[in-house]
Protein backbone atom coordinates (compact mmCIF):
# COMPACT_ATOMS: atom_id res chain seq x y z
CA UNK A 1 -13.78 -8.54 -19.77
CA UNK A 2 -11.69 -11.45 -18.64
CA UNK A 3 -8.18 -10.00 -16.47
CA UNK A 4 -5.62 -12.78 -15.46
CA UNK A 5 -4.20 -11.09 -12.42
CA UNK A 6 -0.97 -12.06 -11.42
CA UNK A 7 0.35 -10.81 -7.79
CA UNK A 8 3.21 -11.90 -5.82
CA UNK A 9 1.22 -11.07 -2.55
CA UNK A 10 -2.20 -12.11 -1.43
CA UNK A 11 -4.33 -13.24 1.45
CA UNK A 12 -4.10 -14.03 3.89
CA UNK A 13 -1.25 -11.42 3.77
CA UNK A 14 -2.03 -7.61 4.45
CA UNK A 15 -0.85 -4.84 3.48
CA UNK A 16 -1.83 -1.84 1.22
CA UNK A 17 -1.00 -4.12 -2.16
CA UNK A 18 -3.27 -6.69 -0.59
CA UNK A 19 -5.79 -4.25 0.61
CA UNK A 20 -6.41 -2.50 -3.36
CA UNK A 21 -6.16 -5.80 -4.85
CA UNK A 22 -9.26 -6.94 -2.92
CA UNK A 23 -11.51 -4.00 -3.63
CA UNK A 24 -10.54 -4.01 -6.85
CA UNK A 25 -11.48 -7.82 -7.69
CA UNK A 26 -14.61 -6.92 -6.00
CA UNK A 27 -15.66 -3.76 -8.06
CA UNK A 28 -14.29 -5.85 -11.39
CA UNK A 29 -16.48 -8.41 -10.27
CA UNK A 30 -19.34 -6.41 -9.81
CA UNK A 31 -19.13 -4.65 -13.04
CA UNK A 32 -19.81 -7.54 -14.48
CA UNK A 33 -15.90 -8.44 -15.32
CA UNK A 34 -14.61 -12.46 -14.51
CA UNK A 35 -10.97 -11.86 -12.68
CA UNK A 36 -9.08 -15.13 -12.16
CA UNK A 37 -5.90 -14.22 -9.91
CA UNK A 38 -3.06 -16.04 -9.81
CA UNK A 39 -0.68 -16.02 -6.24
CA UNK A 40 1.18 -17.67 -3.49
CA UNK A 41 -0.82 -20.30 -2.22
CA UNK A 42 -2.45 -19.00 0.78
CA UNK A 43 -5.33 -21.53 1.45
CA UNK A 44 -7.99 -19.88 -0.71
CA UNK A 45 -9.76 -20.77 -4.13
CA UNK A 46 -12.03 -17.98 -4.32
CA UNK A 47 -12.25 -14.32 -3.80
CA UNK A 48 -15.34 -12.18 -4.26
CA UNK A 49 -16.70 -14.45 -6.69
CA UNK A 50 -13.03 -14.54 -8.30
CA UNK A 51 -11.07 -17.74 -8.66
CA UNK A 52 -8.21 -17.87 -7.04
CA UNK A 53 -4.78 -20.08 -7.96
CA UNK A 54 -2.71 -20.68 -5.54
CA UNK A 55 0.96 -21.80 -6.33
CA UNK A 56 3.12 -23.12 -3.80
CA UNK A 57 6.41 -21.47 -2.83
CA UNK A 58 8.58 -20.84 -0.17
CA UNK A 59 9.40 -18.04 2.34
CA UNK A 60 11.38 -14.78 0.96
CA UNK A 61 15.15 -15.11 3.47
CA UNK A 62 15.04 -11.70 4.15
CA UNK A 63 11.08 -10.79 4.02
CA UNK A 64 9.77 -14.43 5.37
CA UNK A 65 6.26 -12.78 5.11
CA UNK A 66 6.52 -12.59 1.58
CA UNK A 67 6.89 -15.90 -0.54
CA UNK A 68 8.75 -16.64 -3.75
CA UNK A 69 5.95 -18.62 -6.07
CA UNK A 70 7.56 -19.87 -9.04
CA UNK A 71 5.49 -20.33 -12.04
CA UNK A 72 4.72 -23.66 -13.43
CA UNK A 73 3.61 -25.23 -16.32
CA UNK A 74 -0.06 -25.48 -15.01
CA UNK A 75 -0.56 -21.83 -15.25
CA UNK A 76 -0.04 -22.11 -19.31
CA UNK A 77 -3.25 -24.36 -19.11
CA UNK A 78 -5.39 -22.72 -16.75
CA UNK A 79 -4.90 -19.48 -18.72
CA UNK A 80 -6.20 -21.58 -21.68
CA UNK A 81 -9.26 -22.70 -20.24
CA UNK A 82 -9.88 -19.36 -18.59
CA UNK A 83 -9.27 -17.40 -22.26
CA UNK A 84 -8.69 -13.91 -20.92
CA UNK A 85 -8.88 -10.90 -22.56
CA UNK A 86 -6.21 -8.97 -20.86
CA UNK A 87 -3.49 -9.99 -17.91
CA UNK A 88 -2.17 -7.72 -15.39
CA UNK A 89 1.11 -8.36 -13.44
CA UNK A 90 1.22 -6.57 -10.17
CA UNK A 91 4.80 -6.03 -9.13
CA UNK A 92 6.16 -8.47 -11.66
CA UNK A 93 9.10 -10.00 -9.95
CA UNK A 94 8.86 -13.99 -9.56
CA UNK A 95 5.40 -15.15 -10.43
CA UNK A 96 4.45 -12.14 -12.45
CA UNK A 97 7.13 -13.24 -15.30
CA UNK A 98 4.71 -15.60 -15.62
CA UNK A 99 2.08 -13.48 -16.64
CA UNK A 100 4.65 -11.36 -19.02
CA UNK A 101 5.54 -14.38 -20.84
CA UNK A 102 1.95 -15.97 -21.09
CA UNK A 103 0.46 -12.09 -22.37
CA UNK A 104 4.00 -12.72 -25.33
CA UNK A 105 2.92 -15.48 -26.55
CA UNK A 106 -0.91 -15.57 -26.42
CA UNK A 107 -0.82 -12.38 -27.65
CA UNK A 108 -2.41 -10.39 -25.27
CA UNK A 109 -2.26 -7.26 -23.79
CA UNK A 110 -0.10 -6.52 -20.53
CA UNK A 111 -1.12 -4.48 -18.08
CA UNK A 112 1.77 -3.86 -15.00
CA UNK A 113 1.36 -2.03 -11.93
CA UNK A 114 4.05 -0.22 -9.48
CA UNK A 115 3.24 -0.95 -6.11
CA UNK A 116 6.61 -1.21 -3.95
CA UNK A 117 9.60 1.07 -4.51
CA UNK A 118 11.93 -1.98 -3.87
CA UNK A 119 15.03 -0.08 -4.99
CA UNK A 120 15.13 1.79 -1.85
CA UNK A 121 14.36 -0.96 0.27
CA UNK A 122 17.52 -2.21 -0.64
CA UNK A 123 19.28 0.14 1.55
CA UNK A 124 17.33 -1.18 4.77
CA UNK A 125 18.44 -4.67 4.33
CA UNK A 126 22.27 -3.77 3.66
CA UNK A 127 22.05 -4.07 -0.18
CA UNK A 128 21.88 -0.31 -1.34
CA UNK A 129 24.84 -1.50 -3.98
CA UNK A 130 22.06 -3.50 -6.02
CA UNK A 131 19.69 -0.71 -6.60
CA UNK A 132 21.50 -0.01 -9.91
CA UNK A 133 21.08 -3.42 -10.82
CA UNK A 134 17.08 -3.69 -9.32
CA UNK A 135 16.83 -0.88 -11.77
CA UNK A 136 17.46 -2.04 -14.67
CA UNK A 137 15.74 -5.29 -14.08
CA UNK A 138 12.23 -3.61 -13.08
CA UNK A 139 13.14 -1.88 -16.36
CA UNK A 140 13.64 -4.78 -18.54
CA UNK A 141 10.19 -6.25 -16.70
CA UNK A 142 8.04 -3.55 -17.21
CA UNK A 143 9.31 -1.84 -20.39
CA UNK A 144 7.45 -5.66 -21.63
CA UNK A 145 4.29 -4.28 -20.58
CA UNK A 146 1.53 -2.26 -23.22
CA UNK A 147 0.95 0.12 -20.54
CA UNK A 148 2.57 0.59 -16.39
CA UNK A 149 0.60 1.89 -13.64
CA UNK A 150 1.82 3.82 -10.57
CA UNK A 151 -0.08 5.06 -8.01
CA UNK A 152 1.44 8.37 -7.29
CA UNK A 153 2.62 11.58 -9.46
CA UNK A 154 6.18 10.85 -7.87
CA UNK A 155 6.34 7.50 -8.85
CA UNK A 156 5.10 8.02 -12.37
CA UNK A 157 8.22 10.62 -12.67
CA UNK A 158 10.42 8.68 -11.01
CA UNK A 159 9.83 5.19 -13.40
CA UNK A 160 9.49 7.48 -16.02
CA UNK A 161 12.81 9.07 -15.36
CA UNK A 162 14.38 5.84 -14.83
CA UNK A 163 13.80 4.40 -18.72
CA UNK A 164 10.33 2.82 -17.64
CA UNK A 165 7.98 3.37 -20.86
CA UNK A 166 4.19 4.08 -21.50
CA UNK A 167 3.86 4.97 -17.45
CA UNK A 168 0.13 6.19 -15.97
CA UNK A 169 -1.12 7.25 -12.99
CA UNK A 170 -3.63 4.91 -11.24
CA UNK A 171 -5.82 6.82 -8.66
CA UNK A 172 -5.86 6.47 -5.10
CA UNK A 173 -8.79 5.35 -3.21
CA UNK A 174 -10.11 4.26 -0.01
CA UNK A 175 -13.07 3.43 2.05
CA UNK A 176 -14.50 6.22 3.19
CA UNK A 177 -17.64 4.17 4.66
CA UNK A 178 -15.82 1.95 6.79
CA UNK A 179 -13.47 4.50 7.98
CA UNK A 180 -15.09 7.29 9.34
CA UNK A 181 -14.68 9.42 12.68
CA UNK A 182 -17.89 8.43 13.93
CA UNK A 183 -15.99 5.69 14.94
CA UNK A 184 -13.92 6.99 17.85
CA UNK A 185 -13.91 5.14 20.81
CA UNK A 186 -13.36 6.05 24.16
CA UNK A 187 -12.89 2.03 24.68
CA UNK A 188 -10.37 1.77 21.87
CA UNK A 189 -8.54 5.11 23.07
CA UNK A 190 -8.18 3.53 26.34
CA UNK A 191 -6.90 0.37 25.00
CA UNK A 192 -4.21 1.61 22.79
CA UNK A 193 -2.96 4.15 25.21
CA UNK A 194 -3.30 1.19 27.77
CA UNK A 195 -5.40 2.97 30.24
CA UNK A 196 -4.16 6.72 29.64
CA UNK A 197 -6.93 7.89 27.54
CA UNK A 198 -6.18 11.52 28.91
CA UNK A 199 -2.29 11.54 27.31
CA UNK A 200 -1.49 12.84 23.71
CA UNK A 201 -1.86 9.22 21.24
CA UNK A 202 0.20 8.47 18.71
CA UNK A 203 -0.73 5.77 15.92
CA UNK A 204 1.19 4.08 13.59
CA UNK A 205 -0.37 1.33 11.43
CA UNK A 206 1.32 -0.87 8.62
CA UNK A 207 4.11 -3.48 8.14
CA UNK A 208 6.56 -3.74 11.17
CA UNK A 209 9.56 -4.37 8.98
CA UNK A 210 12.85 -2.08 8.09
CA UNK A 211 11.85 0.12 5.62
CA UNK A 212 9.20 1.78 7.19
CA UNK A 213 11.66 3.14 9.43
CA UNK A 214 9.68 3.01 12.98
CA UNK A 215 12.21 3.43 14.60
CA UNK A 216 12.22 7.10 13.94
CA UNK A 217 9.28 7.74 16.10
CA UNK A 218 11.27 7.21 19.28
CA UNK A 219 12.81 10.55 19.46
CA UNK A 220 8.86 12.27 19.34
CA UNK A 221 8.10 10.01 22.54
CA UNK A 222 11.39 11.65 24.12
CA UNK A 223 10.15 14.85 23.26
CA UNK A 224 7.07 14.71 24.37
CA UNK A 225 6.92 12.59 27.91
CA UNK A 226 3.05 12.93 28.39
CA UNK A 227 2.71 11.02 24.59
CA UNK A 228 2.10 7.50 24.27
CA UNK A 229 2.53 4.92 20.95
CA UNK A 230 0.43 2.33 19.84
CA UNK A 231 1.92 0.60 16.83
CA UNK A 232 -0.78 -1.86 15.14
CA UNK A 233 0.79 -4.62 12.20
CA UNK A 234 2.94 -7.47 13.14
CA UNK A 235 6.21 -8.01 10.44
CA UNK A 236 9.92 -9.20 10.52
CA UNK A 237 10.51 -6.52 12.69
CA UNK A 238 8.56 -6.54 15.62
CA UNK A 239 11.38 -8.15 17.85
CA UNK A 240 13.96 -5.62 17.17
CA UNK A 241 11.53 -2.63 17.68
CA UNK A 242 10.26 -3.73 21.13
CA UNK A 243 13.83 -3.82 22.32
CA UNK A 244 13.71 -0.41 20.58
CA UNK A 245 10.63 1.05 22.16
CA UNK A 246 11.25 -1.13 25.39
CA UNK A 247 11.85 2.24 27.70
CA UNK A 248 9.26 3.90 26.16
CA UNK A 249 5.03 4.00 26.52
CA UNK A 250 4.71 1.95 23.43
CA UNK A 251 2.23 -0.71 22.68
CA UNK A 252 2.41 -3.47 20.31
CA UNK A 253 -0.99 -3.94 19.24
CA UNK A 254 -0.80 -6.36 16.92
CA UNK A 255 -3.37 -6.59 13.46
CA UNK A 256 -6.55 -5.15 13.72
CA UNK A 257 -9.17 -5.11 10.78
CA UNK A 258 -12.75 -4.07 10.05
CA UNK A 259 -13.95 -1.58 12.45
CA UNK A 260 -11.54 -2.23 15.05
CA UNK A 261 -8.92 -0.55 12.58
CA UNK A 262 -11.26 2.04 11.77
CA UNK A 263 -11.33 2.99 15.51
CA UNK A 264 -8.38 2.92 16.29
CA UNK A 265 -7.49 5.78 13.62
CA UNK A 266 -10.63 8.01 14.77
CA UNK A 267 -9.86 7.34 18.67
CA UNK A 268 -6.15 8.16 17.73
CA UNK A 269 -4.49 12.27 18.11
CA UNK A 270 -1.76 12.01 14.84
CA UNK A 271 -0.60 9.24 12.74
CA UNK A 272 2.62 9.01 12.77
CA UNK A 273 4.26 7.65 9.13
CA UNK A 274 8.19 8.14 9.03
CA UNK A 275 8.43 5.55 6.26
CA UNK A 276 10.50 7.70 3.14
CA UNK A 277 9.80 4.61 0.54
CA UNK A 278 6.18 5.01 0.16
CA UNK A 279 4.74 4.89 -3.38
CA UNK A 280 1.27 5.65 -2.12
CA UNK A 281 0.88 5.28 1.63
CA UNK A 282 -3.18 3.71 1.34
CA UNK A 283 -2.69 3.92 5.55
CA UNK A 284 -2.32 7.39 5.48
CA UNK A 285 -5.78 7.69 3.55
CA UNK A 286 -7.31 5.27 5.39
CA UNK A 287 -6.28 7.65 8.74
CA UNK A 288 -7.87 11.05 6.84
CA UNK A 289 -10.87 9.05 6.04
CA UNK A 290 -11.23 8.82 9.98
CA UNK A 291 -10.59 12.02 10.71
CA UNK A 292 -6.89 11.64 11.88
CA UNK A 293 -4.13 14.09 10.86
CA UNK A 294 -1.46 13.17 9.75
CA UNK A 295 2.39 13.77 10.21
CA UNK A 296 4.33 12.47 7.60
CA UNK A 297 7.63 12.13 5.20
CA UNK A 298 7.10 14.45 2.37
CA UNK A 299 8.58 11.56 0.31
CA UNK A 300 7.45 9.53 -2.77
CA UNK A 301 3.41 9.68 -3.32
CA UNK A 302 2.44 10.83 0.40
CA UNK A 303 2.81 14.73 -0.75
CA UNK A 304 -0.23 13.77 -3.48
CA UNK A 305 -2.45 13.22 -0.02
CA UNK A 306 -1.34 15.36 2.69
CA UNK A 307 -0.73 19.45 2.42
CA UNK A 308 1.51 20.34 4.79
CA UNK A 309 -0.81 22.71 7.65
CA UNK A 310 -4.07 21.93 6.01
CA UNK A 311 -5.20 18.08 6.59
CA UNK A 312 -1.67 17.15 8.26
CA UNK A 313 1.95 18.04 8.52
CA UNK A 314 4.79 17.04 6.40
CA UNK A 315 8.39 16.90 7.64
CA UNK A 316 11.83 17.02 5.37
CA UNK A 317 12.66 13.20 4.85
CA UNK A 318 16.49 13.93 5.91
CA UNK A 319 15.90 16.77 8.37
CA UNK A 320 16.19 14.05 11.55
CA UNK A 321 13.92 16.63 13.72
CA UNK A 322 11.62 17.09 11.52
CA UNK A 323 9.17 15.03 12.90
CA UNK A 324 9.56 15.99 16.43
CA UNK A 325 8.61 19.43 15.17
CA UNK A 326 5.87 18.91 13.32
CA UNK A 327 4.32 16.41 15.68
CA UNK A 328 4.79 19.00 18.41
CA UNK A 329 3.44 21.51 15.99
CA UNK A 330 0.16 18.92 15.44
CA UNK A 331 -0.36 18.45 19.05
CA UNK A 332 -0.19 22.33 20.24
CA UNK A 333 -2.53 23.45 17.88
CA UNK A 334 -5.74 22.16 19.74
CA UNK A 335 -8.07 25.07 17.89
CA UNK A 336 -6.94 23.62 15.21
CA UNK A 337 -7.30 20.27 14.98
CA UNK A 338 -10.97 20.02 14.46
CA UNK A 339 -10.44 21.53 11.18
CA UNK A 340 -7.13 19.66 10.23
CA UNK A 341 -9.89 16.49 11.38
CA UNK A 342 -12.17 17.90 8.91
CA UNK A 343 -10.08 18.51 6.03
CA UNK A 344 -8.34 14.98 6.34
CA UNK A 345 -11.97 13.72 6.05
CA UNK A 346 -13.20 15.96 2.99
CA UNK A 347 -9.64 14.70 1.10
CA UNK A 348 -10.69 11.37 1.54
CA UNK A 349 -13.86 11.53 0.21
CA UNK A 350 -12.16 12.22 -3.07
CA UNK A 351 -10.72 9.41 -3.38
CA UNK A 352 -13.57 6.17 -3.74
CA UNK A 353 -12.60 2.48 -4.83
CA UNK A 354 -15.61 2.71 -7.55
CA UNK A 355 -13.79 5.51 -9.11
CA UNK A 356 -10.40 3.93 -9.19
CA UNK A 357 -11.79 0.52 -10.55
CA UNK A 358 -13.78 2.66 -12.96
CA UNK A 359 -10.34 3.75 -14.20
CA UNK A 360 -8.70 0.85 -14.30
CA UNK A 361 -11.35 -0.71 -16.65
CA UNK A 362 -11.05 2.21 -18.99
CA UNK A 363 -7.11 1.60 -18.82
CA UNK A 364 -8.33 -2.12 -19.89
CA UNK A 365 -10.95 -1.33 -22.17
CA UNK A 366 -8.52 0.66 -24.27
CA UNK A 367 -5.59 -2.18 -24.30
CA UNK A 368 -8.04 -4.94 -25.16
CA UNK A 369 -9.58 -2.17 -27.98
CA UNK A 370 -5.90 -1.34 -29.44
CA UNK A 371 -5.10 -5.11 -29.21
CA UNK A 372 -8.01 -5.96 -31.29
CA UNK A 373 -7.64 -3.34 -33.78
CA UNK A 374 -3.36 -4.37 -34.28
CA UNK A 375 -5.10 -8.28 -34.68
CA UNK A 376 -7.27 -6.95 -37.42
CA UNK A 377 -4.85 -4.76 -38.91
């Protein structure tokens, strides 16, 4: 098959989007699939043997990681000369219109995919009376689409509640052979606890921005004196939460990637993840697939990963100790936590990035077969 991706986030940008767009272009790839994706410009032509087309844009005001591409008249030709069989819009928002109108009116099926529940970001950037309006514009977007993908139970119930049409689940995955516990590191534990390997660490790793609500780890540091934070990401954020964390044994670690990510989960005692606006949470598999429990919102698709007691503990979103306790909970039970270690690791083995592509392509498969049967018809 030939897939026109369309994304309004790529490299050299990271995140979880970012992260499952790149192993999926390079199990497409592999399978023997041509993927041409189409995003902000961000220096690169090719991905995995993928063709990548940048378009220029300009910074997002209130996200400046994130920038607005708008679609131009180029893309009508490049999609000409590339002929595919099938585009898919991730997020469709600015540049993934693009793709909606191009799948109209060459006639091809549309594939779009729910990765970021942006209604309730709104409320973190002092906009909460849009989310009516968000709503029905994601609806208008998608309800375009042959089939939408979300990758959670909750969020397939949620769009599906909210007027969204012909909504699937897309499977989780991660890599279990890069992230492993094997990986802990008395180095790295050192490091991120900046030379108190023997106290109680705490991890967080992800965007440093609003919504993930970071903030909210500050009252487990006051409960627990002996505990220290290392936060790893960078985002709009950063500045605002070291004034935050300034009084506290916190330490900004910055990006890390490849193995130095993977240790830092396996060398780490809980992952912390407050954030309630999580439609998967690909960090908190990415921590299980180390061996790190996990404390956690039971919010949006993080309940599909973590059962409360058995591979990690989950806290009431609006209960504002909730996460004290059940960090505190995490961190007392020291019989325990080999096996909470162990059955984080066995419920990310589950979950593989072969599998999930595999999926995807059937999703695919069966558009570009129904497409080709209406043409007939």
């Amino acid at each position: 098959m030939r897939i026109a991706l369309f994304t309004e986030t790529f490299l050299p940008k990271v995140d979880g989007i970012v992260t499952r767009l790149c192993y999926t272009i390079e199990h497409l790839q592999r399978a023997g699939n041509r993927v041409l994706v189409i995003a902000p410009d961000g220096g690169l032509t090719e991905y995995k043997n993928a063709r990548v087309y940048g378009v220029s844009g300009f910074p997002l005001p209130l996200y400046p990681e994130l920038t607005l591409a708008l679609p131009r008249p180029a893309i009508g030709a490049l999609l000409a000369e590339f002929r595919p069989d099938l585009i898919h819009a991730v997020n469709p928002a600015v540049l993934g219109l693009a793709g909606l109108y191009y799948a109209k009116t060459m006639q091809l099926p549309l594939v779009a995919s729910y990765h970021t529940h942006l209604p309730q970001y709104l409320q973190h950037y002092g906009l909460a009376a849009f989310e009516g309006l968000l709503w029905e514009m994601l609806k208008a977007g998608h309800n375009q689409a042959d089939l939408n993908l979300c990758t959670s139970t909750a969020m397939v119930s949620e769009l599906t509640a909210r007027g969204i049409q012909r909504v699937n689940l897309w499977q989780r995955g991660v890599d279990t052979e890069l992230f492993r516990p094997e990986l802990a590191s008395k180095e790295m534990r050192s490091r991120l606890s900046q030379g108190h390997p023997e106290s109680p660490l705490l991890l967080y790793v992800g965007r440093v921005s609003a919504e993930k609500e970071i903030d909210r780890i500050k009252p487990i540091l006051e409960s627990i004196p002996d505990a220290r934070l290392a936060i790893v990401g960078d985002g709009p954020h950063r500045e605002v939460l070291e004034q935050h964390f300034a009084e506290t044994p916190t330490y900004f670690v910055g990006y890390l990637r490849g193995e130095a990510l993977a240790s830092a989960y396996a060398s780490a005692d809980a992952f912390i993840f407050p954030s309630r606006t999580e439609t998967l949470g690909l960090v908190l598999l990415e921590a299980m697939a180390a061996g790190c429990p996990v404390v956690a919102a039971a919010s949006g698709g993080i309940p599909d990963i973590v059962t409360d007691g058995v591979n990690g503990y989950l806290f009431a979103p609006d209960d504002p100790d909730g996460a004290v306790r059940a960090t505190q909970c995490l961190l007392d039970a020291r019989t325990e936590r080999e096996q909470l270690r162990q059955n984080a690791r066995r419920e990310a083995e589950r979950w593989s990035w072969a599998a999930a592509t595999q999926q995807l392509q059937d999703y695919y498969r069966t558009m570009v077969g129904q497409s080709q049967l209406s043409t007939a018809a």
